[in-house]
Protein backbone atom coordinates (compact mmCIF):
# COMPACT_ATOMS: atom_id res chain seq x y z
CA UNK A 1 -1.36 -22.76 -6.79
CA UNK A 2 -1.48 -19.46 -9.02
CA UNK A 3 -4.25 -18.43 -11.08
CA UNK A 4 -3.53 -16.11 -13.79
CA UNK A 5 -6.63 -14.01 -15.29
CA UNK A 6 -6.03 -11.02 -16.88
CA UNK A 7 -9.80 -10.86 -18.42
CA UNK A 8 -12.64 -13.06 -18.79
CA UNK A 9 -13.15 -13.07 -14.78
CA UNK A 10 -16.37 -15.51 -14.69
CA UNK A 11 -13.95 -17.95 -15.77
CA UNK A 12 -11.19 -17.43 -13.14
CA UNK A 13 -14.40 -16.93 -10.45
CA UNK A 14 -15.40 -21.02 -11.46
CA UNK A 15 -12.37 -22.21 -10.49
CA UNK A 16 -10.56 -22.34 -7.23
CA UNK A 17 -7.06 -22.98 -6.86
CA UNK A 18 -5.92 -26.78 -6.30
CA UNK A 19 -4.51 -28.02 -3.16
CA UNK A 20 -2.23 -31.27 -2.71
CA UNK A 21 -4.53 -31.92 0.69
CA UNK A 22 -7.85 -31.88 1.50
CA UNK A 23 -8.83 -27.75 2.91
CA UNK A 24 -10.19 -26.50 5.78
CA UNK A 25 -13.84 -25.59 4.18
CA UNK A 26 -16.62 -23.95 5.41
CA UNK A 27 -19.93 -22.86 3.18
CA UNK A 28 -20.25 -19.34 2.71
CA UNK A 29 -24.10 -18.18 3.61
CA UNK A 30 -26.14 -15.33 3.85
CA UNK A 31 -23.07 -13.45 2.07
CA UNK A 32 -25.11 -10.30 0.77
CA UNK A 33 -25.16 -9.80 -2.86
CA UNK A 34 -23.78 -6.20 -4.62
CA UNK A 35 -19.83 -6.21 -5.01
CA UNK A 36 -20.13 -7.86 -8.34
CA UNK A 37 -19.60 -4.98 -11.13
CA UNK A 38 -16.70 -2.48 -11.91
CA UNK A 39 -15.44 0.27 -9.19
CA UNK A 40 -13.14 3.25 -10.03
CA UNK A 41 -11.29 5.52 -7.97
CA UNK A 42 -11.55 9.44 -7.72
CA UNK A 43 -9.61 12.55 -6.90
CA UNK A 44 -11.27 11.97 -3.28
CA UNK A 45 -11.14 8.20 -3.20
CA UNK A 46 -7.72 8.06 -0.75
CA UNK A 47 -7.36 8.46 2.80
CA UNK A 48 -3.72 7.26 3.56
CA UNK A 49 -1.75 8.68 6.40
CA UNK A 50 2.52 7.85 6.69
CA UNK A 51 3.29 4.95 7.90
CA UNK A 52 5.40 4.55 11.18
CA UNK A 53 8.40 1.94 9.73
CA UNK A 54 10.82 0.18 12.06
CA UNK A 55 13.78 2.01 13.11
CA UNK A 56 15.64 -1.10 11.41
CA UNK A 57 14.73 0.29 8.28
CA UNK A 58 17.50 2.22 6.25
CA UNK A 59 16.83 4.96 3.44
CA UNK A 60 19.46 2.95 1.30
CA UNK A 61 16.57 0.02 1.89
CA UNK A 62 14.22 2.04 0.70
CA UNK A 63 15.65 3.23 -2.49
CA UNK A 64 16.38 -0.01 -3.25
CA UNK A 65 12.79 -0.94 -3.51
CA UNK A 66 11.51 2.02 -4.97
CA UNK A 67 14.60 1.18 -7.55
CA UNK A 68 13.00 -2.62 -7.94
CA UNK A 69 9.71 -1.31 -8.07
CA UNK A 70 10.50 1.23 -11.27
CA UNK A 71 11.97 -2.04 -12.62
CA UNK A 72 8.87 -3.84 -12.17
CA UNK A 73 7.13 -1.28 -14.16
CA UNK A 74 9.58 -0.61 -16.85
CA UNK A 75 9.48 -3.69 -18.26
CA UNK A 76 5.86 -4.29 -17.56
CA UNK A 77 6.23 -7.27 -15.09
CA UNK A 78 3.27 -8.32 -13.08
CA UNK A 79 3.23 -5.51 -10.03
CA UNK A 80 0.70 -7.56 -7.45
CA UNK A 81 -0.20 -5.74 -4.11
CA UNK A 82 -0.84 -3.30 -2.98
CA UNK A 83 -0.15 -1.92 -6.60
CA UNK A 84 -3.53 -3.62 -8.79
CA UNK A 85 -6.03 -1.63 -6.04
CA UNK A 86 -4.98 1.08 -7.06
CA UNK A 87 -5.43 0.54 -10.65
CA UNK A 88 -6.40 4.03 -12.66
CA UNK A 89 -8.76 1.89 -14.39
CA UNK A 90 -11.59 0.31 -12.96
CA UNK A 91 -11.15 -2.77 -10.93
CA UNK A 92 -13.73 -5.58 -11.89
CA UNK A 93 -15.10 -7.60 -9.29
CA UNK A 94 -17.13 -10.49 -9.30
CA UNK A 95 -18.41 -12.23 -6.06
CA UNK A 96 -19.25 -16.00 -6.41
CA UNK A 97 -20.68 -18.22 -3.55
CA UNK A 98 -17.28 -19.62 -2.92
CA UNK A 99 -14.83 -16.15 -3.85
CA UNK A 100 -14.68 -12.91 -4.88
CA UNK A 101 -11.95 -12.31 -7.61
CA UNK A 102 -11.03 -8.65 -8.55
CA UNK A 103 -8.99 -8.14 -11.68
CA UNK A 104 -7.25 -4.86 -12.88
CA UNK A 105 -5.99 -3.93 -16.24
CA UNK A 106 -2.52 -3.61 -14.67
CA UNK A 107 -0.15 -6.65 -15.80
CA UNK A 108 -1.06 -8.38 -12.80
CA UNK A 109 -2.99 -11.84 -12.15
CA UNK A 110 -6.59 -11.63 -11.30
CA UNK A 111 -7.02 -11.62 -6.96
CA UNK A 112 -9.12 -14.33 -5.68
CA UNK A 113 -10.76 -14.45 -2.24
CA UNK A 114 -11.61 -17.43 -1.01
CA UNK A 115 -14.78 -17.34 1.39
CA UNK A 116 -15.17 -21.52 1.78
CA UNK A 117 -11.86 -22.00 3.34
CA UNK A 118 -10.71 -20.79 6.97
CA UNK A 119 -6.83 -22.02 6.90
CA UNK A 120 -4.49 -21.45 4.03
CA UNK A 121 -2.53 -24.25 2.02
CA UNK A 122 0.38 -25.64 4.20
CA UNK A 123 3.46 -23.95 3.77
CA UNK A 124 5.21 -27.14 2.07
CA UNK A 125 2.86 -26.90 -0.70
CA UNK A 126 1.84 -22.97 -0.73
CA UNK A 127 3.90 -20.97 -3.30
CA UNK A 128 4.53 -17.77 -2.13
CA UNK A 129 2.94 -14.66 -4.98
CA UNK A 130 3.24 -11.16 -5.32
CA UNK A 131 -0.89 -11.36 -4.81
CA UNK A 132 -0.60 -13.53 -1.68
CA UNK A 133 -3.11 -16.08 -0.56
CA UNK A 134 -6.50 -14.47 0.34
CA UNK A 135 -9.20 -15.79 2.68
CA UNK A 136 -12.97 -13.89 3.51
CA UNK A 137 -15.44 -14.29 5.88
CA UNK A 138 -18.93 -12.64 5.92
CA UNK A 139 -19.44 -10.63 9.18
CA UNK A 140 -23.01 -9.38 8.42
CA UNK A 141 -22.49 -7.11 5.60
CA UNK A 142 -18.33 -6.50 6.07
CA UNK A 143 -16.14 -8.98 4.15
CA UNK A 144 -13.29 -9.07 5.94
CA UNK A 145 -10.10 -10.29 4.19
CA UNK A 146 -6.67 -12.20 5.46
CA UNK A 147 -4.00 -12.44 3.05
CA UNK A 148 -0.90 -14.11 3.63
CA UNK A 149 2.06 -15.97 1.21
CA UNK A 150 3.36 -13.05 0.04
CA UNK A 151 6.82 -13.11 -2.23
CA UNK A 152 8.86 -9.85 -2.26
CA UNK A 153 8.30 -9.52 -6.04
CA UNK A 154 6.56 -7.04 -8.01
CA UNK A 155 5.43 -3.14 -7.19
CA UNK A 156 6.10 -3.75 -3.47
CA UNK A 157 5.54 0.15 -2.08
CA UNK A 158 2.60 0.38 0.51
CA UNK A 159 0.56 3.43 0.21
CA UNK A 160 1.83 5.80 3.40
CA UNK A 161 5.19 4.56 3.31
CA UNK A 162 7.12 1.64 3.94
CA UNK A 163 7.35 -2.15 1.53
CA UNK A 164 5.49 -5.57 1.25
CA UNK A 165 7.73 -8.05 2.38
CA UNK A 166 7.67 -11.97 2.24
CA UNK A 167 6.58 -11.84 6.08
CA UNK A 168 4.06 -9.11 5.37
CA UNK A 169 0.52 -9.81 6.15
CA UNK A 170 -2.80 -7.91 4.77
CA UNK A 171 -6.38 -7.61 6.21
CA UNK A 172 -8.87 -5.72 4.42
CA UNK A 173 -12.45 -4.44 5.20
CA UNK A 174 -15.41 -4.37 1.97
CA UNK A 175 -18.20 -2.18 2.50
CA UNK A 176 -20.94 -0.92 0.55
CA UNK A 177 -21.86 3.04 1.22
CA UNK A 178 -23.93 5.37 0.03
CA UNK A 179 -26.92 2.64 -0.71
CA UNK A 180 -24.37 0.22 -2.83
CA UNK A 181 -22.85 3.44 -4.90
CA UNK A 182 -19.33 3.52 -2.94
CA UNK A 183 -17.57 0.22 -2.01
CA UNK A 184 -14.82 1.25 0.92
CA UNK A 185 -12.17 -0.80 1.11
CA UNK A 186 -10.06 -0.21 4.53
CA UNK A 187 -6.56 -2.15 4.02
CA UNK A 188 -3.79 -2.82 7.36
CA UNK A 189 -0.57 -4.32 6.94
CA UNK A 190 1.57 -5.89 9.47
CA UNK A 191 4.82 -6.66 9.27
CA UNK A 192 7.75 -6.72 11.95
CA UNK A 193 10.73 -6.28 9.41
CA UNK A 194 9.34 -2.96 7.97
CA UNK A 195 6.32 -1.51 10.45
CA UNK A 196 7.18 -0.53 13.82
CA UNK A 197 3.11 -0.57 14.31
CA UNK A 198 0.05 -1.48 12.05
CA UNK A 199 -0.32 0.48 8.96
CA UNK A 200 -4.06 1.33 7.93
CA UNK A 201 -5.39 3.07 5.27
CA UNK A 202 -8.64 3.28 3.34
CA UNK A 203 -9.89 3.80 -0.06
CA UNK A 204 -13.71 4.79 -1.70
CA UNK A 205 -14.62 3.50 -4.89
CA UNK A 206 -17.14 4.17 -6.74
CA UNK A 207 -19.49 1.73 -8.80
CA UNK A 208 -19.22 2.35 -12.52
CA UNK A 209 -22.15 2.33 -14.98
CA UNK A 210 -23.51 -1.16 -16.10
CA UNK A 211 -22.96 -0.54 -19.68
CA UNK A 212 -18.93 0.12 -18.93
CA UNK A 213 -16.63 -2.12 -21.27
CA UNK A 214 -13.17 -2.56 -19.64
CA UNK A 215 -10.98 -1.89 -22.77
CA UNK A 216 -7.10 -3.50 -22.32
CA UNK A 217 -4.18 -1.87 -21.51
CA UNK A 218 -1.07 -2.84 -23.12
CA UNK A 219 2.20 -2.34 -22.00
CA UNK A 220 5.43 -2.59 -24.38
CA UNK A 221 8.31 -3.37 -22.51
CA UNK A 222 10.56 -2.68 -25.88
CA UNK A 223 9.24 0.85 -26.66
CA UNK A 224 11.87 2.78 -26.85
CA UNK A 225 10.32 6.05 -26.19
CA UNK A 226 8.38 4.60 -23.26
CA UNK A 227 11.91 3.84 -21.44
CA UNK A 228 13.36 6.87 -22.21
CA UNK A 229 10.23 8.63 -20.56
CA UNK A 230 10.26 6.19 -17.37
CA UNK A 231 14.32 6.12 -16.86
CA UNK A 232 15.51 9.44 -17.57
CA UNK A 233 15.40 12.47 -15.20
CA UNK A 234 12.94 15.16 -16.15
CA UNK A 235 14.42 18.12 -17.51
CA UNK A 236 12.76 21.26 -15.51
CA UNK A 237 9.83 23.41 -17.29
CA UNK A 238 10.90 26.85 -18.76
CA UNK A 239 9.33 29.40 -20.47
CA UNK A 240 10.64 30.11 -23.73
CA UNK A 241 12.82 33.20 -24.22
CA UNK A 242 11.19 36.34 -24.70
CA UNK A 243 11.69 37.51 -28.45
């Protein structure tokens, strides 16, 4: 069921994953055009407030993540949600008739959104990613987004607090601002094992110039100075003595 696209999106936008039964379809019309091109964040781009977690959840549980999650990115696995919209790069979109697919230079497979579908693969063929399994709908000029099939692989911190989970589920809000020059993307996770309520959040991007190249970002997982630099505790600033 996965599709893995690092670069070369057009390609991964032409084909949709493959099913072992016939899916739930429904065309996709009068989507409006504009999400295709590449969006960055800013210093202003985040508007995330804590989230309220489950009294179930321990602070051993949550250094345990945050432990798996420094994993993830010290040997340059593929970190998933929520991690690739936050990319420090710019995220390339492309919207197609059928999905949108959004692709970061994180290690991390490219996102598709699938807007000719209203159900998701059954569970007995549906295999589980640290992306999920994402369905949009056009409502007027919103795309709204359901994602479910989560794993609890990868980066798995939410922004605000809290972890993705394999029971976690995401819907997200697209929408153009500022004439088409800001896309704001409004996320809310629910999940009963980690969030005592729905956890929201939003983020502004901002569309990039059309003659942007996205350049790659490559990640060693044997550099030997990198791991030092990611493992070990930094020492505190001083000044130098005075001579």
């Amino acid at each position: 069921m996965r599709a893995h696209c690092m670069l070369g999106l057009l390609a991964c936008v032409a084909t949709a994953a493959a099913a072992q039964e016939p899916p739930a379809t429904m065309p996709a019309t009068n989507a409006p055009a504009g999400l295709t091109g590449f969006w960055a964040l800013r210093f202003d781009s985040r508007n995330v407030v804590p989230a309220v977690l489950s009294p179930s959840v321990t602070p051993d549980e949550i250094a345990r993540h945050l432990s798996a999650d420094r994993h993830v990115i010290r040997w340059c696995q593929p970190v998933g949600m929520p991690l690739v919209m936050e990319s420090s790069a710019p995220l390339d979109i492309v919207q197609g008739a059928t999905q949108v697919a959004i692709a970061s230079q994180m290690p991390s497979a490219a996102r598709h959104i699938y807007l000719d579908r209203r159900t998701p693969p059954g569970a007995d063929i549906l295999e589980p990613t640290r992306n999920g399994f994402s369905i949009g709908e056009w409502d007027g000029q919103t795309l709204f987004v359901h994602t479910t099939g989560f794993d609890d692989q990868g980066v798995t911190h939410l922004p605000g607090g809290g972890f993705r989970t394999a029971t976690s589920e995401l819907t997200e809000r697209y929408q153009l601002v500022d004439q088409g020059r800001e896309l704001e993307v409004t996320f809310t996770w629910t999940d009963p094992k980690v969030l005592q309520q729905p956890h929201t959040y939003a983020f502004r991007y901002y569309r990039v110039a059309r003659d942007f190249n996205a350049g790659e970002s490559f990640c060693d997982p044997n550099d030997q100075e990198r791991s030092a630099f990611l493992t070990s505790s930094p020492a505190p600033a001083r000044m130098p003595e005075s001579r």
